[in-house]
Protein backbone atom coordinates (compact mmCIF):
# COMPACT_ATOMS: atom_id res chain seq x y z
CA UNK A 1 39.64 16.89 -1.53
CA UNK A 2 40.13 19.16 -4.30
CA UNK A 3 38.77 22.30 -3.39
CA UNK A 4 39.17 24.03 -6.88
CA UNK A 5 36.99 21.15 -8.51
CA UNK A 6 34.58 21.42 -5.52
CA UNK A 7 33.83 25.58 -5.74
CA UNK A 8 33.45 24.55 -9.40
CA UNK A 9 30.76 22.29 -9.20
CA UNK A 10 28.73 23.77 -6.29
CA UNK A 11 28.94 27.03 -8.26
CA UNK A 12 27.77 25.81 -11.10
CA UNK A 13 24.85 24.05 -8.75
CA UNK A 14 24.38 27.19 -7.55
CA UNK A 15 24.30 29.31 -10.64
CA UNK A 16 21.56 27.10 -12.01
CA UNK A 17 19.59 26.37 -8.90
CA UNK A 18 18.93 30.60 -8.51
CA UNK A 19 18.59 30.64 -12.02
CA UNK A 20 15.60 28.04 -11.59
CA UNK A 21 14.41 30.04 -8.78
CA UNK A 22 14.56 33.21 -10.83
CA UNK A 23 12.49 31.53 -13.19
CA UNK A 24 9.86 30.53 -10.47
CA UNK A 25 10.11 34.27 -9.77
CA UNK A 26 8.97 35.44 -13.20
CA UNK A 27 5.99 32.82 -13.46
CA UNK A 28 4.54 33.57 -9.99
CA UNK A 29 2.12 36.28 -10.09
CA UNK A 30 -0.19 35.38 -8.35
CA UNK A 31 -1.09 33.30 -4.71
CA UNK A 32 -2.35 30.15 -6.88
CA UNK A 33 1.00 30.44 -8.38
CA UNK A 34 3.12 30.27 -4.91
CA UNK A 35 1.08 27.99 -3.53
CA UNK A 36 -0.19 25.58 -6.15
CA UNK A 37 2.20 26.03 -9.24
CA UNK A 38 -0.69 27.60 -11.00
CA UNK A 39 -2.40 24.01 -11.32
CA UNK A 40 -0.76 23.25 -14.90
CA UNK A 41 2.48 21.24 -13.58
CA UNK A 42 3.84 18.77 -16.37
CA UNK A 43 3.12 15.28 -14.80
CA UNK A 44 6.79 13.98 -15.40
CA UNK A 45 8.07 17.21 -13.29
CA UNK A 46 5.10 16.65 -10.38
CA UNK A 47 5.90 13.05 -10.23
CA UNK A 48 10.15 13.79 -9.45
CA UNK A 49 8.39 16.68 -7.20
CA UNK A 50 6.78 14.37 -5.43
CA UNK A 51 9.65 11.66 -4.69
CA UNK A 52 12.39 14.35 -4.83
CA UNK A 53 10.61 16.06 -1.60
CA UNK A 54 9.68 12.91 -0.39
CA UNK A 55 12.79 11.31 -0.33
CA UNK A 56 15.80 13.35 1.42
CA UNK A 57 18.75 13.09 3.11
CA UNK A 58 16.61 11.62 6.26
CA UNK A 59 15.94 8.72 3.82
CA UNK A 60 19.53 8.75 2.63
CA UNK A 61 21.51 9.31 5.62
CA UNK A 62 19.25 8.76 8.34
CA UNK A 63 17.59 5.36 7.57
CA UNK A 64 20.41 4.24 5.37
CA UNK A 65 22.25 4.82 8.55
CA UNK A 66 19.58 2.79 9.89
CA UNK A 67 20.39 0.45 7.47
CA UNK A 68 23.89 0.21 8.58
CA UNK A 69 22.80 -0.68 12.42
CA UNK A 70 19.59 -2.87 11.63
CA UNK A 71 20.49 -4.20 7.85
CA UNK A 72 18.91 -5.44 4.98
CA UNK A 73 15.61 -5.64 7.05
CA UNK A 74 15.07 -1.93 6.00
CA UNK A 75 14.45 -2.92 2.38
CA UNK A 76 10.71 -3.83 3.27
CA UNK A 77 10.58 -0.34 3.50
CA UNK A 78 11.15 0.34 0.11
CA UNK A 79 8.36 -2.08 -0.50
CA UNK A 80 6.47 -0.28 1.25
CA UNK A 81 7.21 3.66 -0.03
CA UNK A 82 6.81 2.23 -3.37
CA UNK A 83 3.42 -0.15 -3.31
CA UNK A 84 2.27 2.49 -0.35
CA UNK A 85 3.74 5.34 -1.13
CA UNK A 86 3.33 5.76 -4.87
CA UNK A 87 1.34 3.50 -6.44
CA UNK A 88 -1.65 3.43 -3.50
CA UNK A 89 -1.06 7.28 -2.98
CA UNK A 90 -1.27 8.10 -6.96
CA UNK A 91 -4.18 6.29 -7.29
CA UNK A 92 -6.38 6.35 -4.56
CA UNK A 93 -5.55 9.23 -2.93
CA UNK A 94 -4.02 11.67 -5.58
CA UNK A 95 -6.78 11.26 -7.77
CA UNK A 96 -9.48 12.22 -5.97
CA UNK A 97 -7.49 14.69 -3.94
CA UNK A 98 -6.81 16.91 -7.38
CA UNK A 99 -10.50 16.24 -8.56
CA UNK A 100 -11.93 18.15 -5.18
CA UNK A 101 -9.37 20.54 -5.54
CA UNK A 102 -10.06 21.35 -9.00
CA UNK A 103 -13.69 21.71 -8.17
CA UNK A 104 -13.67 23.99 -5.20
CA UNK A 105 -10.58 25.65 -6.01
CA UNK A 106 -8.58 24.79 -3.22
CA UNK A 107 -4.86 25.59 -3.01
CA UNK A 108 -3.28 23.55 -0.03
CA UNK A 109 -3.94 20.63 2.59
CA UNK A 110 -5.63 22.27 5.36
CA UNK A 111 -8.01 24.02 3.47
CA UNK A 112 -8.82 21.12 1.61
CA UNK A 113 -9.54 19.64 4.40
CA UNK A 114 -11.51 22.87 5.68
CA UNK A 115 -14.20 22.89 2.77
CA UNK A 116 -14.51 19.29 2.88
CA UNK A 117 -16.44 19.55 6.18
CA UNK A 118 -16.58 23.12 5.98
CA UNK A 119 -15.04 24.17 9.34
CA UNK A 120 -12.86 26.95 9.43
CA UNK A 121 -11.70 25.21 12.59
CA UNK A 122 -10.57 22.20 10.70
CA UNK A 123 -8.44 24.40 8.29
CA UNK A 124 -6.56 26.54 11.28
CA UNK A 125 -6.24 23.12 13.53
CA UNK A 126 -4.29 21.07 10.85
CA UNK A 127 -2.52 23.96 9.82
CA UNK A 128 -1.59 24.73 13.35
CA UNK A 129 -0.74 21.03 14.02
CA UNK A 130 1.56 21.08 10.16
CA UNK A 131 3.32 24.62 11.61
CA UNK A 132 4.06 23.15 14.69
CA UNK A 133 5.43 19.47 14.01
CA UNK A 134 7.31 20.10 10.31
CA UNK A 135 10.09 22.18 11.18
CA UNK A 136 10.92 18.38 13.32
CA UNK A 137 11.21 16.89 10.27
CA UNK A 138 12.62 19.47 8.31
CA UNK A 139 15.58 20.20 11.10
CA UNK A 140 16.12 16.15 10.78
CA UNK A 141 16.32 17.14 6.79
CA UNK A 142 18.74 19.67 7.15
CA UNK A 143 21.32 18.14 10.05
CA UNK A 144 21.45 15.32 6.99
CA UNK A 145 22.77 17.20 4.91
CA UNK A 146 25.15 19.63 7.49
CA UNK A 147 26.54 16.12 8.51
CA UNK A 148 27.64 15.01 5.01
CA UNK A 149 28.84 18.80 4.46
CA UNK A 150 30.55 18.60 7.66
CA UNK A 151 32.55 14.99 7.07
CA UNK A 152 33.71 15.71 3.68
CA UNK A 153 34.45 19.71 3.30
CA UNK A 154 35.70 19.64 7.42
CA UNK A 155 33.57 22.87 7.99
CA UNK A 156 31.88 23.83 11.06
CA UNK A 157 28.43 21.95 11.64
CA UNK A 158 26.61 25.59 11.79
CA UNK A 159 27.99 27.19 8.85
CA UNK A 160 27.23 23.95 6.85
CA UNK A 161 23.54 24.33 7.93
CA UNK A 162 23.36 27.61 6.84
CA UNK A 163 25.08 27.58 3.86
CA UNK A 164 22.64 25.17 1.59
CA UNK A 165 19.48 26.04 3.92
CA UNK A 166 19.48 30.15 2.86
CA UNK A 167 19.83 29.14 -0.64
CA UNK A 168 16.83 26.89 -0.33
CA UNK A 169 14.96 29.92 1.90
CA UNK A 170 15.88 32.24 -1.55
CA UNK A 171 14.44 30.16 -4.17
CA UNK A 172 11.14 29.39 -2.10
CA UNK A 173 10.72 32.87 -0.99
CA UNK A 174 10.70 34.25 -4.25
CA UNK A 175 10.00 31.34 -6.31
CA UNK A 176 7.34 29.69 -4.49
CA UNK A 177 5.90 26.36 -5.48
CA UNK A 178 6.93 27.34 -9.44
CA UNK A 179 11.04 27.53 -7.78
CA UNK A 180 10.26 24.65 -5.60
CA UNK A 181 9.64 22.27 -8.57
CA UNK A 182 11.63 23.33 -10.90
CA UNK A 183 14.44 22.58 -8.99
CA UNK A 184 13.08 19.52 -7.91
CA UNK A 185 13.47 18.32 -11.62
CA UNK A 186 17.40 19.40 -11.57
CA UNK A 187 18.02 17.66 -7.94
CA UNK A 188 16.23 14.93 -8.60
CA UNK A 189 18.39 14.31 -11.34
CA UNK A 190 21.71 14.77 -9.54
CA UNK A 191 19.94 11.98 -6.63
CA UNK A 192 19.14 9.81 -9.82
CA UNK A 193 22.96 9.95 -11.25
CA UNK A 194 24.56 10.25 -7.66
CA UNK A 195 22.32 6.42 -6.47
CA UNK A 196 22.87 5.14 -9.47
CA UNK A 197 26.79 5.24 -9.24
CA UNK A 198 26.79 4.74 -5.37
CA UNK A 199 24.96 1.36 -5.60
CA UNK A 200 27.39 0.13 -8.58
CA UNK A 201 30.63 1.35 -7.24
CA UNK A 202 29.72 -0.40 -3.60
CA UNK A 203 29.28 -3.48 -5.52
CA UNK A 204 32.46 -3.32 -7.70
CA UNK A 205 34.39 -2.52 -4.57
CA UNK A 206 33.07 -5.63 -2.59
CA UNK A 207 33.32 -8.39 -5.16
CA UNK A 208 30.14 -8.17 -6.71
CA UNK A 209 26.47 -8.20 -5.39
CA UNK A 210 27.05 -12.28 -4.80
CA UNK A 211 30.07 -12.12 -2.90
CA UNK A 212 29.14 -8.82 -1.09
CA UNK A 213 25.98 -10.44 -0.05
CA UNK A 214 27.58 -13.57 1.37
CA UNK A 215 29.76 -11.39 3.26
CA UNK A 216 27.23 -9.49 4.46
CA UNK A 217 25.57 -13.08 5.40
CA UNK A 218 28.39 -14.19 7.32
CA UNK A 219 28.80 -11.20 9.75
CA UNK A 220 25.96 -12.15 11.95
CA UNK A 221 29.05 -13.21 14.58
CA UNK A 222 30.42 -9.85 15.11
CA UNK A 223 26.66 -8.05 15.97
CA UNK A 224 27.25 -6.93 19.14
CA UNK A 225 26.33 -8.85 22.05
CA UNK A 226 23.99 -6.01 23.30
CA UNK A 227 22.20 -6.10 20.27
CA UNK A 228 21.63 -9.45 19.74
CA UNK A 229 19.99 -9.74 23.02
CA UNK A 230 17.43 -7.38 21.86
CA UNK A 231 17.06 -9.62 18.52
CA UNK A 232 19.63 -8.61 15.94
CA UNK A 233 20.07 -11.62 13.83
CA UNK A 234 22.66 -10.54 11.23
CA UNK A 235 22.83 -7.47 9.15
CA UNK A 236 21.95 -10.33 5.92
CA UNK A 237 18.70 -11.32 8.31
CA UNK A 238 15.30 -10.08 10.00
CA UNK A 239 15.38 -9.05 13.88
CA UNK A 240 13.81 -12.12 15.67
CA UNK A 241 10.13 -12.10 15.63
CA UNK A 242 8.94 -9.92 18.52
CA UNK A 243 11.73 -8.68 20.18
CA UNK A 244 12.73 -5.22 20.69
CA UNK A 245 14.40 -4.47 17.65
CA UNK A 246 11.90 -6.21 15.26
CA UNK A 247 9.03 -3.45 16.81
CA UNK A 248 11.67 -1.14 15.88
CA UNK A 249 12.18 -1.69 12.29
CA UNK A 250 8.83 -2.96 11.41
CA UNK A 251 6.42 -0.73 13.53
CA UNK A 252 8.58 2.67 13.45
CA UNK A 253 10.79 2.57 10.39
CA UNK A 254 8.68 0.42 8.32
CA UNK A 255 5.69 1.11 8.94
CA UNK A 256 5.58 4.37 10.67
CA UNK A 257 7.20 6.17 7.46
CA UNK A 258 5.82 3.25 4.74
CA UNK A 259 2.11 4.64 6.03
CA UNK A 260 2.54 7.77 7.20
CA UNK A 261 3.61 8.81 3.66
CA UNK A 262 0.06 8.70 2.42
CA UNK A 263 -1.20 11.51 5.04
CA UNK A 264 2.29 13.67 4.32
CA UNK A 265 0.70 17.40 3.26
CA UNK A 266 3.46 18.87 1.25
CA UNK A 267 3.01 15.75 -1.28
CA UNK A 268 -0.56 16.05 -1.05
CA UNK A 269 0.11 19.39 -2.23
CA UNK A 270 1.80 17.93 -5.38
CA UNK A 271 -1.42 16.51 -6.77
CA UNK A 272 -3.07 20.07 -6.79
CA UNK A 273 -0.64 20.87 -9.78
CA UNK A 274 -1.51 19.00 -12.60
CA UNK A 275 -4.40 20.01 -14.15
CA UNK A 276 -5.77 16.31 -14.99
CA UNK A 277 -6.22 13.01 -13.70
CA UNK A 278 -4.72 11.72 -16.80
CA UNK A 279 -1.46 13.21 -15.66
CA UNK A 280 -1.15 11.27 -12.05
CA UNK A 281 -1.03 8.27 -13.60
CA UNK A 282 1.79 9.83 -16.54
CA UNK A 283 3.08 10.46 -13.26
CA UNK A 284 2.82 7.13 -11.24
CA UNK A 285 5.91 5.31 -13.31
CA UNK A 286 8.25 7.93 -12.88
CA UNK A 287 7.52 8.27 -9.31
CA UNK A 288 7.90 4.47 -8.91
CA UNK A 289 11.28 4.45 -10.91
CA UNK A 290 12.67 7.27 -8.45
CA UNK A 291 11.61 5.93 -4.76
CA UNK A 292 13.11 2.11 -5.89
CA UNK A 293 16.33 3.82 -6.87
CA UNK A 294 16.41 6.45 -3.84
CA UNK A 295 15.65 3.91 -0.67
CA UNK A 296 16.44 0.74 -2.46
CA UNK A 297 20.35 2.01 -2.92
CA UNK A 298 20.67 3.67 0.54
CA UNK A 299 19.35 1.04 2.40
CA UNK A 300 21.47 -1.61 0.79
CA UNK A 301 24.23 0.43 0.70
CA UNK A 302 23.82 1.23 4.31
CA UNK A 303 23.68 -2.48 5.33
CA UNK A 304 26.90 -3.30 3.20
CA UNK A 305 28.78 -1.09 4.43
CA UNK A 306 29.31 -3.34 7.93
CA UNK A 307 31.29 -5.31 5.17
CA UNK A 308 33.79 -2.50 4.65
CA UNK A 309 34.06 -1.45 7.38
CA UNK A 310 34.81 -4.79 9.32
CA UNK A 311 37.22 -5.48 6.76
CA UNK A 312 39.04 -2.48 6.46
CA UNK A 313 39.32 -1.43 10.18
CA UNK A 314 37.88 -4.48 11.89
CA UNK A 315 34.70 -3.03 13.02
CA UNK A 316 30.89 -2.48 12.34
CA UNK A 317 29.94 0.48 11.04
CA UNK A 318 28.12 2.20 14.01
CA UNK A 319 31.38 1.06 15.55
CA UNK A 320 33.42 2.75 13.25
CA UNK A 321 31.71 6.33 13.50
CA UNK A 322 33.18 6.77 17.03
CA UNK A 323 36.44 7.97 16.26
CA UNK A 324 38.33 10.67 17.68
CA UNK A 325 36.56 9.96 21.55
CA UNK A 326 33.36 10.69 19.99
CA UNK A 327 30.14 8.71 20.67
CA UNK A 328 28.67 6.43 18.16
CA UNK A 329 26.40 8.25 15.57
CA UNK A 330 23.99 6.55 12.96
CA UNK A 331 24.08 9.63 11.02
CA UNK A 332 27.50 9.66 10.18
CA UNK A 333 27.87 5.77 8.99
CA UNK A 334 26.52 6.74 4.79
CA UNK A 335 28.93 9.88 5.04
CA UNK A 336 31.84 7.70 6.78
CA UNK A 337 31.62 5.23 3.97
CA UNK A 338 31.05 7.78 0.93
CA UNK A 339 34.35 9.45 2.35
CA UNK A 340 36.46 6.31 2.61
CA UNK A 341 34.92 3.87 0.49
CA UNK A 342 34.08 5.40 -2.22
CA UNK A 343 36.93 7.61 -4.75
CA UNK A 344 37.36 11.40 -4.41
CA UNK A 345 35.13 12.25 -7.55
CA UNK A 346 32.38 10.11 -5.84
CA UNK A 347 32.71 12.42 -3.05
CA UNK A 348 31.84 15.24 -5.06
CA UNK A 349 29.05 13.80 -7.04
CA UNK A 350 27.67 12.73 -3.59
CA UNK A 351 27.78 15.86 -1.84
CA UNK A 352 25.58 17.21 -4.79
CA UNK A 353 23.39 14.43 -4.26
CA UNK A 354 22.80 15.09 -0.46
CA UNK A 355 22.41 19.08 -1.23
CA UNK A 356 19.96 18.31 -3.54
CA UNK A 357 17.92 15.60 -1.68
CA UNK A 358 18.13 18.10 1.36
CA UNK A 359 17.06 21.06 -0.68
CA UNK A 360 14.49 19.53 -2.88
CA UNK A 361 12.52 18.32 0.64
CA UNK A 362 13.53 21.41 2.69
CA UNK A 363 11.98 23.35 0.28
CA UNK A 364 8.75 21.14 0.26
CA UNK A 365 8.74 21.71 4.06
CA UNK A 366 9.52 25.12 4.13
CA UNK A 367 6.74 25.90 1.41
CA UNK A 368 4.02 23.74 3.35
CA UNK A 369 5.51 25.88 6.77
CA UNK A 370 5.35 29.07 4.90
CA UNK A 371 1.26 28.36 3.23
CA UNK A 372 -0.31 26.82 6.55
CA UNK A 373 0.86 29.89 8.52
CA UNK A 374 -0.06 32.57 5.98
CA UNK A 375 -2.78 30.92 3.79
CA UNK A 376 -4.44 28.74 6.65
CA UNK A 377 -3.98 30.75 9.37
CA UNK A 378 -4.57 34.11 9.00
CA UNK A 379 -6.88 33.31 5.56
CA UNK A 380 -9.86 35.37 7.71
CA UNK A 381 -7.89 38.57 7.13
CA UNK A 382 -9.38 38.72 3.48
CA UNK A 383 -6.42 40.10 2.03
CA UNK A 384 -5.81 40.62 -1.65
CA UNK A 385 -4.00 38.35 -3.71
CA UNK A 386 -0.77 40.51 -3.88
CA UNK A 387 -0.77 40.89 0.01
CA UNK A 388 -1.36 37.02 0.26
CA UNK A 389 1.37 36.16 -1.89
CA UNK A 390 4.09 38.73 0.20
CA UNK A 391 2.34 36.73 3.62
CA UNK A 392 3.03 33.90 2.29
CA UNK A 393 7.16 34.62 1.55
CA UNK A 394 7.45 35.97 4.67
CA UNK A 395 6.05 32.58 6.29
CA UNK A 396 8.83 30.84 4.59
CA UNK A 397 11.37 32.92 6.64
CA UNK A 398 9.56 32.33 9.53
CA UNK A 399 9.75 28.36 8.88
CA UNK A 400 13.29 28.62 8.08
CA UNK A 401 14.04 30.53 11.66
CA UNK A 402 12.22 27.62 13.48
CA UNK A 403 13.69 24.71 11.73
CA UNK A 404 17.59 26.34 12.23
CA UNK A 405 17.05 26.56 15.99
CA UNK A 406 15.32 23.04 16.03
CA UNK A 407 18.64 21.67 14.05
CA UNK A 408 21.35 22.97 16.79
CA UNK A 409 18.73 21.74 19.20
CA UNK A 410 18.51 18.62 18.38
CA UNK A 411 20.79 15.17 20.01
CA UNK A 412 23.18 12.91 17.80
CA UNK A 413 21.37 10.24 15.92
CA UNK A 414 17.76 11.94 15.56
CA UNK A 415 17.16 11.64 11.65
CA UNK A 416 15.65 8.79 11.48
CA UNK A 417 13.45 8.87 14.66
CA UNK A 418 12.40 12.56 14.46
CA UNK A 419 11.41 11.59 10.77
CA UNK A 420 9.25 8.73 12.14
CA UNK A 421 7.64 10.97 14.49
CA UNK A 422 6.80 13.35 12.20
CA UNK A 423 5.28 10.76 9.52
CA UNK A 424 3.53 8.58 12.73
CA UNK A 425 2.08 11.42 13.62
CA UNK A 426 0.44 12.63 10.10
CA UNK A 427 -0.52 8.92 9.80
CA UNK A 428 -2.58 9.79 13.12
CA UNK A 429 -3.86 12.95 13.10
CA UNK A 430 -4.60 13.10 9.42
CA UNK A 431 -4.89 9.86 7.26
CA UNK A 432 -7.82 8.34 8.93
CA UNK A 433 -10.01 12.01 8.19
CA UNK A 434 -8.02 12.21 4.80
CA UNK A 435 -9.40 9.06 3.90
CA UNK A 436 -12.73 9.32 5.00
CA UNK A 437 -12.99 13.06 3.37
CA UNK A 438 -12.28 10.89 -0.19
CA UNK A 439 -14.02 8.26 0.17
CA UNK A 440 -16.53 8.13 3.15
CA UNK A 441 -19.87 10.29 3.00
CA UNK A 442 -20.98 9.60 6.20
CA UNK A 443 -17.90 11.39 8.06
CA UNK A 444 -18.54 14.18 9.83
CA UNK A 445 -17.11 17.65 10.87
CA UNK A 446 -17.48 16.71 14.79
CA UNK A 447 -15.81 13.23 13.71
CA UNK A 448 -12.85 14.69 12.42
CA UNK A 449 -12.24 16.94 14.76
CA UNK A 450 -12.39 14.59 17.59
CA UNK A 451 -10.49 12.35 15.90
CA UNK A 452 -7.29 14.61 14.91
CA UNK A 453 -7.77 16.31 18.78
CA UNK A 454 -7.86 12.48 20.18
CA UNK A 455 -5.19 11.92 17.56
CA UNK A 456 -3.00 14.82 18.62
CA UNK A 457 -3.18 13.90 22.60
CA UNK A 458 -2.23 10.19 22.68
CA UNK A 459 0.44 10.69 20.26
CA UNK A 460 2.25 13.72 21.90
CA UNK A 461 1.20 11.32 25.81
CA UNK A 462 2.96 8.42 24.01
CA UNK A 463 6.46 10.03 22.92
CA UNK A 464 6.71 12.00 26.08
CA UNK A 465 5.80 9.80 28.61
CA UNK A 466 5.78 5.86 26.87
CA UNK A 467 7.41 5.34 23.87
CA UNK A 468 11.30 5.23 25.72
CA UNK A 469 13.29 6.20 22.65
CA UNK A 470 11.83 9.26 21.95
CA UNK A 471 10.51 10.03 25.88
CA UNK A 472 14.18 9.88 26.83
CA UNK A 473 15.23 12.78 24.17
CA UNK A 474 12.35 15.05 25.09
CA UNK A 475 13.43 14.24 28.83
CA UNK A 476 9.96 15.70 30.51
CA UNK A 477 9.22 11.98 31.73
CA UNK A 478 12.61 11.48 33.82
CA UNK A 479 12.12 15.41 34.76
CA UNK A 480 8.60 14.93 36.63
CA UNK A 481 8.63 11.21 37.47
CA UNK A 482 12.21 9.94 37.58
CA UNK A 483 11.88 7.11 34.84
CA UNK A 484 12.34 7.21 31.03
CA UNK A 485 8.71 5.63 30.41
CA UNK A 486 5.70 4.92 32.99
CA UNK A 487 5.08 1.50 30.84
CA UNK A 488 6.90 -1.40 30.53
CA UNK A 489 7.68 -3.62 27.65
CA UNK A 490 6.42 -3.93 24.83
CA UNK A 491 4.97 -0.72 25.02
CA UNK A 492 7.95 1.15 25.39
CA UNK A 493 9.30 -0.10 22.11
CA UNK A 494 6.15 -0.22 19.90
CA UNK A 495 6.21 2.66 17.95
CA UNK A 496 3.13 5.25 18.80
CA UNK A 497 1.42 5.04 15.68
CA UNK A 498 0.20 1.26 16.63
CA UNK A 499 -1.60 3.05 19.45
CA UNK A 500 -2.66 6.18 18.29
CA UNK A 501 -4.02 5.58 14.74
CA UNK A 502 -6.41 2.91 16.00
CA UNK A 503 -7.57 5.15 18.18
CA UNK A 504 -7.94 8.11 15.66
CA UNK A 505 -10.27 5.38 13.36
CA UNK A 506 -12.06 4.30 16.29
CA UNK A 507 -12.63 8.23 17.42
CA UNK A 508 -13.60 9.26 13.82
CA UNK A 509 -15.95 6.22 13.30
CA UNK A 510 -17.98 6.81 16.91
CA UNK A 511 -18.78 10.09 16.89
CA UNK A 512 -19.31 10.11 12.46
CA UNK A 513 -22.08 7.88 13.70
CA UNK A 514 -24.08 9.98 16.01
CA UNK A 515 -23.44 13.43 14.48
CA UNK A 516 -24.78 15.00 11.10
CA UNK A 517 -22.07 14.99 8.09
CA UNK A 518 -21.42 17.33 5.18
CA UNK A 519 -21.50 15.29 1.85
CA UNK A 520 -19.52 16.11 -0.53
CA UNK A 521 -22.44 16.60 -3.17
CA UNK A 522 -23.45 19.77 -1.51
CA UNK A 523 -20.17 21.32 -1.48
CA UNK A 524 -19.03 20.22 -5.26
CA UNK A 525 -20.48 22.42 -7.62
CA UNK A 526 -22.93 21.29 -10.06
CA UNK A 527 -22.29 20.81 -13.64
């Protein structure tokens, strides 16, 4: 690699990504500026917000990693995080979501959620729940990106999580939700460029999308027999109906993340920054246009690269990430190909395009960490604005210091599963009473509560002490009882959220029933 093209590219990255957050700096006066852009976002910048901190190198690397082991079955996903996760979330969820806000002047998720059924409870639970689980997801965000930095500059896995995450800790901390976005806009124009080259140079260097296709069609003999006990049918091909690795991809990866997206606070969040509902839908194309080109290209990149690889080297590509005595890793397959598929320029142009996906989310995350812990929960202090907005910077180091320990912490391989737990769990603890605050008048405050509490408990029961993929990480299961899972199949495959969010609904809509609600009418001032 050229390192004297390299340090003039990231500096140039650099140079304009602090001069965006210096920008962010000058505009935010005030703590409806840090926290909600000052509610006047253009709709084209909210909507590559929204998929920029949506979609990051835990979509890229991680599930198009995922990609790589499971194959073309992954693209139902992007079905799903566009029909779902843009067009259903715009519409009947953004919407209404900015319309509240608007009206009762509300400047992040929990509290949102606190005036809707006024309980000051309500506010410090979720944001309690949103401190505690994030930094999960946004360690999974940043070992993404340190794994790309790691493959193609050969720097130590530390330093390369430091070096892009304090840059992203700068431009929040001073910038604020202003920074945030207007950065968004530049990185999600580097992820637009880098996806856009990725998916036509993979094709070019395979024959074309027939003949790569084909190829990829005619593999299904060299899945491993391991797998294909457990239903792998061909990279080309579903996982046979019911088996282990079809409750895999469809219940976790599919629809853990293709579901959970609609209960996801930080993009909640984005809505509260437009000042219309005119501007969601200005927004909804855009967002559309982004998502197909983000997962659509890593996932079918990710699948196509078993071609490569097994003709190049003779073996899959979760095969071919164990090199040097090391164990197989998911996470390095979309960096393995980028570095020896793809031409040294591309390498470049892709690095940029992980940094960016991994800054434009971290910063999301960080934000969201930094709001619920200063904003949220310690809102009863009834400090001034100024003071507020300094709390609220200081949160963001605070998230930062979490998430960096979490990210040494964490095993080999955890992108894509410590993203799904982070977006099953939202799904449970939070879309059922973010629904029913929109759209049901009946809910009450003793339903919600007992339904993000009963949310909260079988969810944490069922990945430490069920669900065997993620019970075996955490370990506590084989520490107390001597076994992996205390279930047996298919529970210890289904993902938790087929579990847990019935039981949220069923929580919510029980005790709704037999307690008194708080409609919305008599919270919503009158015109």
């Amino acid at each position: 690699m050229n390192n004297s093209v390299l340090i003039i590219a990231l500096s140039v990255f650099l140079a304009i990504t602090i001069s965006l957050g210096f920008l962010g700096w000058r505009q935010t006066r005030s703590s409806k500026d840090y926290l909600i852009a000052g509610g006047n976002v253009h709709p084209v910048l909210m909507a590559l917000a929204y998929g920029s901190t949506f979609i990051s190198t835990s979509a890229i690397v991680g599930f198009g990693g995922a990609a790589g082991v499971f194959g073309m079955s992954l693209i139902w996903l992007t079905f799903f995080t566009i029909f779902v996760g843009v067009f259903i979330a715009f519409i009947f969820f953004g919407l209404k979501t900015r319309e509240l806000a608007a009206s009762l002047k509300i400047k992040s998720f929990p509290e949102f959620l606190g005036i809707r059924f006024q309980s000051t409870f309500i506010r410090k639970f979720s944001a309690g729940l949103i401190s505690i689980s994030m930094p999960l997801y946004a360690a999974a965000v940043m070992i993404g990106g340190a794994r790309f930095l790691e493959e193609s500059l050969e720097i130590h896995y530390t330093a390369a999580l430091a070096c892009f995450s304090l840059i992203v800790v700068g431009y929040v901390f001073f910038g604020g939700l202003k920074g945030v976005i207007y950065n968004d806009a530049l990185q999600s124009s580097i992820m637009f460029i880098g996806m856009s080259l990725l998916i036509l140079l993979t094709y070019t260097s395979l024959g074309g999308v027939t003949a790569a296709h084909t190829r990829l069609d005619e593999l299904r003999s060299f899945v491993p027999v391991a797998m294909a006990a457990k239903g792998h049918q061909g990279w080309a091909s579903m996982p046979a109906f019911n088996s282990e690795i079809w409750w895999f991809v469809v219940s976790t990866l599919i629809l853990g993340v293709g579901i959970g997206v609609l209960a996801q606070p930080q993009l909640a969040v984005r809505f509260m920054t437009v000042k219309s509902s005119r501007d969601i839908y200005r927004g909804l194309g855009v967002g559309a246009v982004f998502i197909l080109m983000m997962t659509g290209v890593a996932f079918t990149v990710g699948a196509l690269s078993n071609v490569y690889f097994l003709d190049s080297i003779g073996k899959t590509a979760l095969a071919a990430t164990a090199t040097g005595g090391s164990i197989a890793n998911v996470d390095r397959i979309i960096p393995l190909f980028i570095t020896q598929a793809m031409p040294g320029w591309m390498t470049y142009l892709f690095l940029l395009t992980l940094i960016s996906a991994a800054m434009s989310t971290l910063s999301g995350q960080f934000h969201m960490i930094s709001t619920c812990i200063s904003y949220d929960l310690i809102a009863d202090l009834k400090l001034s604005d100024g003071k507020t907005l300094w709390l609220a910077r200081a949160g963001t180091i605070v998230g930062f210091l979490i998430t960096f320990g979490l990210a040494l912490l964490l095993p080999p391989g955890i992108i894509a599963i410590a993203t799904a737990i982070f977006f099953g769990f939202c799904a449970s603890a939070f879309l059922p009473v973010y629904t029913a605050a929109l759209y049901w008048p009946r809910v009450t405050p003793a339903g919600a509560v007992s339904s993000m509490i009963s949310a909260s408990i079988s969810y944490l029961v069922m990945i430490l002490f069920i669900h065997e993929k993620e019970a075996a990480i955490f370990g506590l299961c084989k520490k107390l009882f001597g076994v992996n899972s205390l279930a047996s199949a298919p529970l210890t495959y289904i993902d938790p959220l087929i579990v847990t969010l019935p039981i949220s609904v069923v929580v919510l809509w029980l005790v709704s029933i037999v307690t008194d609600p708080v409609l919305i009418e008599d919270i919503v001032p009158q015109e």
